[in-house]
Protein backbone atom coordinates (compact mmCIF):
# COMPACT_ATOMS: atom_id res chain seq x y z
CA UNK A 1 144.62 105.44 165.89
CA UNK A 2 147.65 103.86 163.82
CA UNK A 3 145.37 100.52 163.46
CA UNK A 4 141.83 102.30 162.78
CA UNK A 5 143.99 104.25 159.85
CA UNK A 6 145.37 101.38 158.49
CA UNK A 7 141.93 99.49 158.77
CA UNK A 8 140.31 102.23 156.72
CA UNK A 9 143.40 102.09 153.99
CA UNK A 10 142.84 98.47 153.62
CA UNK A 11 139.09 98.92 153.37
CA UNK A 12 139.28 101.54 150.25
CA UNK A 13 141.89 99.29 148.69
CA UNK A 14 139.65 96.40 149.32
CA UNK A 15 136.96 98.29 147.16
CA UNK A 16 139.44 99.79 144.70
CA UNK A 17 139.97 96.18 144.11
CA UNK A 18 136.58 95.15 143.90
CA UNK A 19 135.64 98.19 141.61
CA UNK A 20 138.26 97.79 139.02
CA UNK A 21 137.56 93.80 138.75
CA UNK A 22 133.87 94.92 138.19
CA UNK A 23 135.28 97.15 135.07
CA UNK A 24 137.24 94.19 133.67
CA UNK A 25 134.56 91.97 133.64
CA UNK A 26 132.53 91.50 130.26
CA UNK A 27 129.47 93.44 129.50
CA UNK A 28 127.15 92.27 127.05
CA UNK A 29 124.07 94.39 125.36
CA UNK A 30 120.80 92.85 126.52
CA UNK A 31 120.69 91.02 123.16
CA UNK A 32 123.36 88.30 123.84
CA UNK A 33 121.97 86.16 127.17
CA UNK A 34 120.32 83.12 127.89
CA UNK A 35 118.14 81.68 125.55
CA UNK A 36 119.11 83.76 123.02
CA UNK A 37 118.40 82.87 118.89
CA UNK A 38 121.21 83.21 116.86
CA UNK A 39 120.58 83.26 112.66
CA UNK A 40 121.67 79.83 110.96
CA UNK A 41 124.74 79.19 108.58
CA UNK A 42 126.23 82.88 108.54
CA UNK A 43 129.17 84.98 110.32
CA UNK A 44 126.91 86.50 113.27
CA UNK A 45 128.22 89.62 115.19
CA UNK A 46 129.13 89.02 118.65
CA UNK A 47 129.97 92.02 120.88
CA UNK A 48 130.41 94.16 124.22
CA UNK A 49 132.50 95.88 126.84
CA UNK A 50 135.58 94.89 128.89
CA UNK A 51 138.45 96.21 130.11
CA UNK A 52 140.40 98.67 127.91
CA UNK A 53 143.02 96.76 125.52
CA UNK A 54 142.25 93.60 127.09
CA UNK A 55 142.28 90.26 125.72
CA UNK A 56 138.50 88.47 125.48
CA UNK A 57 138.24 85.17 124.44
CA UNK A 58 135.06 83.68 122.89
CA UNK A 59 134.28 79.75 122.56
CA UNK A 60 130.70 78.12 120.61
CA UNK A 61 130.03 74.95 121.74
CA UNK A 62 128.23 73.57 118.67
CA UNK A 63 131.91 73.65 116.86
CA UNK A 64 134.49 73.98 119.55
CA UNK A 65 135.54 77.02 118.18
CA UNK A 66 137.81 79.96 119.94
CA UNK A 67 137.65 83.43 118.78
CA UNK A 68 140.21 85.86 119.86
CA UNK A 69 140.29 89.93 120.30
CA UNK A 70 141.41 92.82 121.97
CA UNK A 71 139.40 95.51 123.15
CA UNK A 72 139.66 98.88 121.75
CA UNK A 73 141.34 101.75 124.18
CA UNK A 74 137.46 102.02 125.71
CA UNK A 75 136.58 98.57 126.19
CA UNK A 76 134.43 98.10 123.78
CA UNK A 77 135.03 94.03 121.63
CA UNK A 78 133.54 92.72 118.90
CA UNK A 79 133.66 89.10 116.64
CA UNK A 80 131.76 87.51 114.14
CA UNK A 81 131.17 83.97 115.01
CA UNK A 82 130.36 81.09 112.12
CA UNK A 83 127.23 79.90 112.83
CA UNK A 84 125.86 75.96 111.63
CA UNK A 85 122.43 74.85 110.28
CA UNK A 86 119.61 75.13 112.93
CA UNK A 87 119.96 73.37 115.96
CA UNK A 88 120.70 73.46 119.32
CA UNK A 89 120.40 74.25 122.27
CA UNK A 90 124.20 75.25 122.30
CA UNK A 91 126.68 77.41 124.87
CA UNK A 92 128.75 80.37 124.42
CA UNK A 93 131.83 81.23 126.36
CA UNK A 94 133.27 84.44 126.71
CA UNK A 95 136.73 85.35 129.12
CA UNK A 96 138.54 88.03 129.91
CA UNK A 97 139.92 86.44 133.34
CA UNK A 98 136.71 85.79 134.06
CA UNK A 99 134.15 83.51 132.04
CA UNK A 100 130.39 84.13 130.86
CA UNK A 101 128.38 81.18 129.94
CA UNK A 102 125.22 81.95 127.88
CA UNK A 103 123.14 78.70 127.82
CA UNK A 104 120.49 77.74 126.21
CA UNK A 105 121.30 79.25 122.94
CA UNK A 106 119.57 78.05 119.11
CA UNK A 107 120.28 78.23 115.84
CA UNK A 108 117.80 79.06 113.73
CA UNK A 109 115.83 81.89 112.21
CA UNK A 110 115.79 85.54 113.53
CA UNK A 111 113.21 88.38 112.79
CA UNK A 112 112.68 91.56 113.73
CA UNK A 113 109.19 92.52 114.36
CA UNK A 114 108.21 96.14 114.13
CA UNK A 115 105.76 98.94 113.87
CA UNK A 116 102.91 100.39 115.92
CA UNK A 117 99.99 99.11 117.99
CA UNK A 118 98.45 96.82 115.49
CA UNK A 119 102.04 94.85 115.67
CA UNK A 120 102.20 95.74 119.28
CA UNK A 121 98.98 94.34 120.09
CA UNK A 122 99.71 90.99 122.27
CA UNK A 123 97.85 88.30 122.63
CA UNK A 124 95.93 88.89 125.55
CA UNK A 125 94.86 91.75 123.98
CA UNK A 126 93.83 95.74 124.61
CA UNK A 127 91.61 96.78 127.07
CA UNK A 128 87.90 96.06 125.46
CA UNK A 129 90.17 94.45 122.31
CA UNK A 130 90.40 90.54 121.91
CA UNK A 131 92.68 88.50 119.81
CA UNK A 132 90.29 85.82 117.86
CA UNK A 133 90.95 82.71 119.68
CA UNK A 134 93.92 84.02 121.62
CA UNK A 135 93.06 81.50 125.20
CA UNK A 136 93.69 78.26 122.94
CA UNK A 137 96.30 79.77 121.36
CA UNK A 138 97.65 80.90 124.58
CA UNK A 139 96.99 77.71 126.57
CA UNK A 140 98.99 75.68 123.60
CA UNK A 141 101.93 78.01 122.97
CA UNK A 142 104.98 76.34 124.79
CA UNK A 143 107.61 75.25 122.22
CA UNK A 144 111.16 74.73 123.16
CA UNK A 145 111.93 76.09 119.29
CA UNK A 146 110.75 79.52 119.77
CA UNK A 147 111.95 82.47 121.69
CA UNK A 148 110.63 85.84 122.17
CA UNK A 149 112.88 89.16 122.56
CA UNK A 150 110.96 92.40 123.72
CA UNK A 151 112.10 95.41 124.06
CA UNK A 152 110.60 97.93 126.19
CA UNK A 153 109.51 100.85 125.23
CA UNK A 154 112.39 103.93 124.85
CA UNK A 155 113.10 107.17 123.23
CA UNK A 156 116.51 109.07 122.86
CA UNK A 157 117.77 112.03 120.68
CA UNK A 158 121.35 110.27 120.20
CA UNK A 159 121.62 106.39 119.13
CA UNK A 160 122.35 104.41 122.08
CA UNK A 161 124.40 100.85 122.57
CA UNK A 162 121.76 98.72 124.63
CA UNK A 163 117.84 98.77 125.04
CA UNK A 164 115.50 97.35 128.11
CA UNK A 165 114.91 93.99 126.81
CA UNK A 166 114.91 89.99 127.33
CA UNK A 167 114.79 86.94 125.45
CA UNK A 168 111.83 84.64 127.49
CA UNK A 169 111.17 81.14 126.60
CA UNK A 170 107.70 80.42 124.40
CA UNK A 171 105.19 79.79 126.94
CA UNK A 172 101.91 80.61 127.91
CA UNK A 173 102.99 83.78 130.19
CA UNK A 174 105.64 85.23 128.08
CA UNK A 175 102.93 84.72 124.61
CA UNK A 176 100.24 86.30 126.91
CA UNK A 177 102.45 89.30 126.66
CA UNK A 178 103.82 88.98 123.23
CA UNK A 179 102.85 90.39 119.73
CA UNK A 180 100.03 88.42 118.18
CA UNK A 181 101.10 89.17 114.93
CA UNK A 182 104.70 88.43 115.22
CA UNK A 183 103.79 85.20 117.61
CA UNK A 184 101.41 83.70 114.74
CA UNK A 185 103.95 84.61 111.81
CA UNK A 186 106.82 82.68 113.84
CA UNK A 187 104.62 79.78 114.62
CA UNK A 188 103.59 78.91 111.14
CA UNK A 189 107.75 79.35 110.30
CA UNK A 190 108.33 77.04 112.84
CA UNK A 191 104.96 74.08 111.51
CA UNK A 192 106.90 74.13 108.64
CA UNK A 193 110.44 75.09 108.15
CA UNK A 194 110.78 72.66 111.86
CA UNK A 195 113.59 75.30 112.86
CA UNK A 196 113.96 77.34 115.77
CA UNK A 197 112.27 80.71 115.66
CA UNK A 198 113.80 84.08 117.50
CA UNK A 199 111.49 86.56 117.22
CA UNK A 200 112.52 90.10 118.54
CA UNK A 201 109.42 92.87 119.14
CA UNK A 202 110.20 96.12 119.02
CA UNK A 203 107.05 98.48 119.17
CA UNK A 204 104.85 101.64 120.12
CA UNK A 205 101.48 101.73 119.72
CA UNK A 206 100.46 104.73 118.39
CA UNK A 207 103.90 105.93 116.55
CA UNK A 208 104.16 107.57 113.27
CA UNK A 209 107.12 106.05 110.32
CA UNK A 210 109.73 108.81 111.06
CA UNK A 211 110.79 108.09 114.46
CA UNK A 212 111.54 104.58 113.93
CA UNK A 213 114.03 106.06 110.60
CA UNK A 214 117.49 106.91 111.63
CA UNK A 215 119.15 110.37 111.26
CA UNK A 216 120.90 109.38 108.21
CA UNK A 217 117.95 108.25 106.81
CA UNK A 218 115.96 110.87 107.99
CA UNK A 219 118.36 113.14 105.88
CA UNK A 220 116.97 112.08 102.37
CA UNK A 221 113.18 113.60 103.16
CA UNK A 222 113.91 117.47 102.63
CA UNK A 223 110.35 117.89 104.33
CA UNK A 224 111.25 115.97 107.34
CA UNK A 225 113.36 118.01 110.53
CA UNK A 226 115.78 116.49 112.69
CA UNK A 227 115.37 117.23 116.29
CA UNK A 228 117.26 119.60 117.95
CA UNK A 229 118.37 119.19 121.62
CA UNK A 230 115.38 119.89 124.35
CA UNK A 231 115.10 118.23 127.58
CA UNK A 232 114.52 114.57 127.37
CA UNK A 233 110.98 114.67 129.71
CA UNK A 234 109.51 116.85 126.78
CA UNK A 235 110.86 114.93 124.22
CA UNK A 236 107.81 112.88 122.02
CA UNK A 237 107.91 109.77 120.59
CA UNK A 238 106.80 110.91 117.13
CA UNK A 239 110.08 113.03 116.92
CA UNK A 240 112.08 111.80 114.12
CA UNK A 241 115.28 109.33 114.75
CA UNK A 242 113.90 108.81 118.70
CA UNK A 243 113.03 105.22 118.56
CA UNK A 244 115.27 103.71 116.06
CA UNK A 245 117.86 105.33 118.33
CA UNK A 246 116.75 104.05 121.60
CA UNK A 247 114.88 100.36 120.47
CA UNK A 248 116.16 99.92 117.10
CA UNK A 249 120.11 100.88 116.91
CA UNK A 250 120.85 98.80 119.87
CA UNK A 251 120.62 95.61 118.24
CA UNK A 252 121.54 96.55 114.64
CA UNK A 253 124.58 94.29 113.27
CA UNK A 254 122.65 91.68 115.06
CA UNK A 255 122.24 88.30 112.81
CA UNK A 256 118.46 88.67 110.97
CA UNK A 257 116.67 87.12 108.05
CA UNK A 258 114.93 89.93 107.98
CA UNK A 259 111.83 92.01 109.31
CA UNK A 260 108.20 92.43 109.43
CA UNK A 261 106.68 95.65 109.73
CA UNK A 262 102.64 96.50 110.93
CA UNK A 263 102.37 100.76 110.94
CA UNK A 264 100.44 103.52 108.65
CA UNK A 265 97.60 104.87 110.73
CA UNK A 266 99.22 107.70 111.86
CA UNK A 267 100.55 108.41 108.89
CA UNK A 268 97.20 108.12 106.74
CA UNK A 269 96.85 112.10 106.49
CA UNK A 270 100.28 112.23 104.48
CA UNK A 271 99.44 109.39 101.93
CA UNK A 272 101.95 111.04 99.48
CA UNK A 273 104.73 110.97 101.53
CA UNK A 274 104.01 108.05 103.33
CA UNK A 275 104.78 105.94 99.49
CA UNK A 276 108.59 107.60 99.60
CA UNK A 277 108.67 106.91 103.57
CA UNK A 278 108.20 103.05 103.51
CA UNK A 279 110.94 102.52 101.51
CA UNK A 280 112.90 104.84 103.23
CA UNK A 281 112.52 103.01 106.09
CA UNK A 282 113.64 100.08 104.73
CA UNK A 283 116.70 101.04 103.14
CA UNK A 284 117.25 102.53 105.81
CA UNK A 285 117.52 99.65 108.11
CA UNK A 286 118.79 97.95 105.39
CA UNK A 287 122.13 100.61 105.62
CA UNK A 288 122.39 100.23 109.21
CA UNK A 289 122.50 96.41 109.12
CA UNK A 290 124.93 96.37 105.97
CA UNK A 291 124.63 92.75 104.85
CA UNK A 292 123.00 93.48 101.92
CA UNK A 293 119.09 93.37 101.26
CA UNK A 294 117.17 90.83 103.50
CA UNK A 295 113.75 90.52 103.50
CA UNK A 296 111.16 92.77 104.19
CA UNK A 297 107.60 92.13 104.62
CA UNK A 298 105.01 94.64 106.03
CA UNK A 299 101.15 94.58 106.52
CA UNK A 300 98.69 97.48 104.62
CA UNK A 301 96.90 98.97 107.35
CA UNK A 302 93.11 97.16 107.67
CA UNK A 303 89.88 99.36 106.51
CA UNK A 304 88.03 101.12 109.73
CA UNK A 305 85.89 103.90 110.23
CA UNK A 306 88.04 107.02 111.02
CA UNK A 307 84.82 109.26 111.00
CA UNK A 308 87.11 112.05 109.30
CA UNK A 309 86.12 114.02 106.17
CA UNK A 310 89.64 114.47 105.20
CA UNK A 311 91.21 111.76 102.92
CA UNK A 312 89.91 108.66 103.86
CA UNK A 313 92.56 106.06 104.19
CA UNK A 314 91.96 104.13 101.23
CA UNK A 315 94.93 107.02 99.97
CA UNK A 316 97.37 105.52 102.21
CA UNK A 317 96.53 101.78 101.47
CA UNK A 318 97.48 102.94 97.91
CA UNK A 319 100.46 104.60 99.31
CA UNK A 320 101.64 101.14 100.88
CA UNK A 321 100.55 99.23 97.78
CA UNK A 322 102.76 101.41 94.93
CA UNK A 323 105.44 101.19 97.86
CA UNK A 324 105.17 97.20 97.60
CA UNK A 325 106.89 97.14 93.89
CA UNK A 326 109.71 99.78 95.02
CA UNK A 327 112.59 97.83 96.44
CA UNK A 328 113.89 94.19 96.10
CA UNK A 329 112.90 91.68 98.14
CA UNK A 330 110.03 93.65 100.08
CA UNK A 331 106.18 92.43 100.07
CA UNK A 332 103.01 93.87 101.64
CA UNK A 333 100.15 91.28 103.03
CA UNK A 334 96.33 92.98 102.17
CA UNK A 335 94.41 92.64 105.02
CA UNK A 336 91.14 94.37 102.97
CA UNK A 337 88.67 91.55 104.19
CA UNK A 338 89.45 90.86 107.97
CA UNK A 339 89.30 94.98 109.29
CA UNK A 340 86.69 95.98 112.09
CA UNK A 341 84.49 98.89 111.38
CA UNK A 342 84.55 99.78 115.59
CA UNK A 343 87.71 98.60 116.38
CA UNK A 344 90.88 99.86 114.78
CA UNK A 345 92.73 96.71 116.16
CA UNK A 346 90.98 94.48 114.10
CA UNK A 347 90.64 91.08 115.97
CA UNK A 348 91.79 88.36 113.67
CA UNK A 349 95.58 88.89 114.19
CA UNK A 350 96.42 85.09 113.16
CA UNK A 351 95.47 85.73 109.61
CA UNK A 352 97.48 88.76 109.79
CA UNK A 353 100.39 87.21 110.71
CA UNK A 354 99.79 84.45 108.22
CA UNK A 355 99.67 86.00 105.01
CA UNK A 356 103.28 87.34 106.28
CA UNK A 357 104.45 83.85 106.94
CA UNK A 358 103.37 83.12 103.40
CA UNK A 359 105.36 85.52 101.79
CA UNK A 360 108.58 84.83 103.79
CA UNK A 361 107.66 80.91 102.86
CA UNK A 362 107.69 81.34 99.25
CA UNK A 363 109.52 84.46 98.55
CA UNK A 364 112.39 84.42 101.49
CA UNK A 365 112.40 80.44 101.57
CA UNK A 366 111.55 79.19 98.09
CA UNK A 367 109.05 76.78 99.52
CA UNK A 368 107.56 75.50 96.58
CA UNK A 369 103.84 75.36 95.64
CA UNK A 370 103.25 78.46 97.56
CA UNK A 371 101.31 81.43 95.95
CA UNK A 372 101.47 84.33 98.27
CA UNK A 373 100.58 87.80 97.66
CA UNK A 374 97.55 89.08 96.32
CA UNK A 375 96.33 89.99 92.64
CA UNK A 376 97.08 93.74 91.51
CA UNK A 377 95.60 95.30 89.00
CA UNK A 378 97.29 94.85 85.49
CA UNK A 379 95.26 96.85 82.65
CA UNK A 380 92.33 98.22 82.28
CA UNK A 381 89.88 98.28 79.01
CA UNK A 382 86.85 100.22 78.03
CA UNK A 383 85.29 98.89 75.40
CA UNK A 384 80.92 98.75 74.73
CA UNK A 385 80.49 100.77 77.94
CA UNK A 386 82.36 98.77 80.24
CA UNK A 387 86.06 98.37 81.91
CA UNK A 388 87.75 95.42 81.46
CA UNK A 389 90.40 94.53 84.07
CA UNK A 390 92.77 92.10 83.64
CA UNK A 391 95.06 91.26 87.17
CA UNK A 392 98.54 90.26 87.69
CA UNK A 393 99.64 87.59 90.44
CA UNK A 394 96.20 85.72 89.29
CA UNK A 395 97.67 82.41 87.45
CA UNK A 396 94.16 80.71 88.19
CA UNK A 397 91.81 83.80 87.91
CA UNK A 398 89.74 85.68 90.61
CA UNK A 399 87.45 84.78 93.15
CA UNK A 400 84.26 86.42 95.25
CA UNK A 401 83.74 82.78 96.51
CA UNK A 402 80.29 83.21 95.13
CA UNK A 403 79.37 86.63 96.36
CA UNK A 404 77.90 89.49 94.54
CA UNK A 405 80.99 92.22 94.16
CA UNK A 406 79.70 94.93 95.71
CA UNK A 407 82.92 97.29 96.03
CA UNK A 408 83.12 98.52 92.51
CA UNK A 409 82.28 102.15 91.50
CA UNK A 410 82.68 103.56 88.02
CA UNK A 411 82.84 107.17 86.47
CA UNK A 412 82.72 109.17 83.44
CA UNK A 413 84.57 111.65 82.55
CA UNK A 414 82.67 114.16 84.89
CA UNK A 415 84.18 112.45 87.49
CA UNK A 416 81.17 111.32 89.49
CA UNK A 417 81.81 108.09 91.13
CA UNK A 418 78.43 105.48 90.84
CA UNK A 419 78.28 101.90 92.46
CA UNK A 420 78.95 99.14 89.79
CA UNK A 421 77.95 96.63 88.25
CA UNK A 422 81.05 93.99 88.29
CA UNK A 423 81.30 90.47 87.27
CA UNK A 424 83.96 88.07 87.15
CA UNK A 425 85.10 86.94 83.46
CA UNK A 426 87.69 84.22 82.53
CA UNK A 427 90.48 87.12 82.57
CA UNK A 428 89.50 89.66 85.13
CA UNK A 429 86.52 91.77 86.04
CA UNK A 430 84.20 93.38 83.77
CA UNK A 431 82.81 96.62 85.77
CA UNK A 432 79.69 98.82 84.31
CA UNK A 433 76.92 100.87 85.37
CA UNK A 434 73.36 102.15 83.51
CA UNK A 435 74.56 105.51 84.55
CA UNK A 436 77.60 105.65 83.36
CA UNK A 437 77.86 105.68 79.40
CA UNK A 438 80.91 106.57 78.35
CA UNK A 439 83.18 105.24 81.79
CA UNK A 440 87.08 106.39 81.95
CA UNK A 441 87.71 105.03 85.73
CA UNK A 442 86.74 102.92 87.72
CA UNK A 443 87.81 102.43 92.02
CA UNK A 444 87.48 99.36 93.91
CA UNK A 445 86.97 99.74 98.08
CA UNK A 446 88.35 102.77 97.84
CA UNK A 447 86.93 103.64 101.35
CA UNK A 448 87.43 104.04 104.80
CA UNK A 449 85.75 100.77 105.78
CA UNK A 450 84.94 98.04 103.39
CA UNK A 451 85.32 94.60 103.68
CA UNK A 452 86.65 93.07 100.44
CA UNK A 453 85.04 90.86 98.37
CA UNK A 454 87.67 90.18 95.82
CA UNK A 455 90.40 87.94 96.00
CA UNK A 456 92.91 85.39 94.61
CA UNK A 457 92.50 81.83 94.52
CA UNK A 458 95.09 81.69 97.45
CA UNK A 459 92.67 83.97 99.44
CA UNK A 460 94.98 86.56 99.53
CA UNK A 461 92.02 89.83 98.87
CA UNK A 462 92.94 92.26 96.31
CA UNK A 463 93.67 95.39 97.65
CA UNK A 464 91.85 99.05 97.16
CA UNK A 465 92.79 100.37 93.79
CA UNK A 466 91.74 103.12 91.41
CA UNK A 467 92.38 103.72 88.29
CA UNK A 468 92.41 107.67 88.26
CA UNK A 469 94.24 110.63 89.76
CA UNK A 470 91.92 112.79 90.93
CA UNK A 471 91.96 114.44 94.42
């Protein structure tokens, strides 16, 4: 009996033994593993769990360097590591007693790639929905230089410390699976900066702004109400705070150049909040990640056929398109000529996430020679019964690449809307109609569904405009 009693002792101590060495062992959020993309030539944030007031001990391989800290009284570490130009692939050690090798690691360029199903949609495409040429693409994609982070999708009334989510090596069965927006925005990066890429997805299809805005952020919209506590199998992704809480918090403090951003649809209805939102959004992330303002580039959503007779969503294309000029360092790609009448996820994602690459080329970069962006309406002149409109962001002029423009309408001061006349002139657009005499406005594909005809010389389209203020 003795022996059998003594067995047992030895058997809980045995797991005593084994359970505490599993609680002094380091824990690391999802975001730090294996193949992992760390952002070039700053002081990256490094962190995780171990034992309470123990001492953790982290080593980069690319410099030999140690870094030394103590846990806090609930385990929880945290370093900023000195990080070289791009390069790789490096290793990171990490010991408390124990060691942690993450392999594989780069050095390069990180984004964040957000929003709802139109940045969600990967490149195997939606059920019914292609991606334009998405089998070469997919057949092609492996490259060593670029790595893909997803995080699965999560909701949660209180920010949490780790997500659901992998880094996966750029090949043709993780890019089958992968945004096609974000996958074609960090290829062209990679063509030509010749860095490695990290490109981290975090998406739902579907999902209005406010959820994806944190509760301090969520504070500074009186019309907007934080949720209150309910039972998490009731709880809806649209609620405000959920998923920058359970897909966006986890990884904020980790090292970005900054983020691109694909949402509005479900948001077209509230145009005129949706203009203080995307900021908000913004800053808000921009708060969380405090390291000052990095760049932020999002896409206007593309025209399709709502078949709604409330505000069509030319309103919130305007919305995103005052929003563009609000902040700092922020830029919105016009999609106006690529959308799909039938198909809100409009097929030709590569452009998409071109016209993004541009912008982080020439504005985030400084790449030279680049003109991104597309021309915005500058003035506008009525003079002999027509508007003249002159453009900004147009150094060489306007094009129609030798198309009639047929998304011009004019009005009078009645405020009847007829379709224009509109030509292109050495320094804008001269717009006019037989019916309209005396014209004070004019509106360019200011519809649900057009597909523009009017762009800049860098084929950027101009977006919908108007020039009045009437409901």
């Amino acid at each position: 009996m003795m022996n059998k009693t003594k067995a047992t002792l030895l058997i809980q101590f045995a797991l005593l033994l084994s359970f505490t060495s599993l609680l002094a062992d380091v824990k690391l959020p999802a975001i730090f593993a294996d193949n992992m993309v760390l952002q070039q030539q700053s002081e990256v944030a490094i962190w995780g769990k171990a034992k309470a007031n123990a001492k953790v001990k982290l080593t980069t391989s690319w410099n030999k360097e140690s870094y030394n800290v103590t846990t806090t009284s609930d385990g929880s570490w945290k370093v900023k590591v000195a990080t070289p130009k791009a390069g790789g692939p490096y290793q990171i050690n990490i010991n408390d007693g124990k060691t942690i090798t993450l392999k594989g690691v780069l050095i390069g360029e990180v984004w964040v790639c957000s929003g709802q199903s139109n940045m969600e949609m990967p490149m195997k495409g939606f059920r019914n929905q292609a991606v334009s040429g998405s089998a070469a693409a997919i057949a092609f994609s492996e490259n060593p230089q670029i790595r893909l982070f997803t995080v699965k999708k999560s909701k949660s009334l209180t920010p949490l410390n780790d997500f659901d989510a992998q880094w996966s090596l750029c090949e043709p069965e993780s890019v089958n699976n992968f945004s096609a927006v974000a996958y074609y925005y960090g290829l062209m990066l990679h063509k030509k900066l010749q860095v490695p890429i990290g490109l981290i997805q975090a998406t739902w299809g579907g999902t209005r702004i406010e959820p994806w805005i944190s509760e301090m952020g969520v504070k500074n919209f009186d019309w907007l109400k934080l949720p209150e506590e309910k039972p998490v199998d009731n709880l809806s992704q649209q609620t405000p705070t959920v998923l920058f809480n359970a897909m966006i918090n986890p990884m904020v403090g980790y090292g970005i150049k900054g983020a691109i951003w694909y949402q509005g649809e479900s948001n077209r209805k509230e145009y005129v909040e949706y203009e203080k939102l995307m900021p908000g959004l913004i800053n808000d992330w921009r708060s969380a990640w405090n390291v000052g303002d990095f760049s932020f580039y999002y896409v206007q959503i593309a025209p399709y056929n709502y078949k709604t007779t409330t505000a069509n969503s030319a309103y919130l294309r305007e919305a995103q398109l005052k929003a563009s000029t609000s902040l700092p360092n922020i830029g919105m790609a016009s999609i106006l000529d690529i959308g799909d009448e039938a198909f809100i996820h409009a097929p030709n994602k590569e452009t998409v996430g071109q016209r993004l690459a541009f912008m982080a080329l020439e504005k985030t970069y400084g790449v030279k020679g680049i003109q991104s962006g597309s021309p915005v309406l500058k003035e506008m002149k009525i003079a002999d019964a027509k508007a003249m409109l002159t453009f900004s962001n147009a150094p060489l002029g306007l094009t129609s690449y030798g198309k009639k423009l047929l998304n011009f309408e004019i009005a009078g001061a009645d405020q009847k809307y007829y379709p224009a006349d509109a030509v292109l002139t050495n320094i804008g657009v001269d717009v006019s109609s037989s019916l309209v005499k005396e014209p004070v406005a004019v509106r360019y594909a200011f519809k649900d569904f057009v597909i523009g005809d009017l762009f800049g010389l860098n084929g950027f389209p101009v977006s919908s405009f108007r020039t009045d203020n009437w409901n």
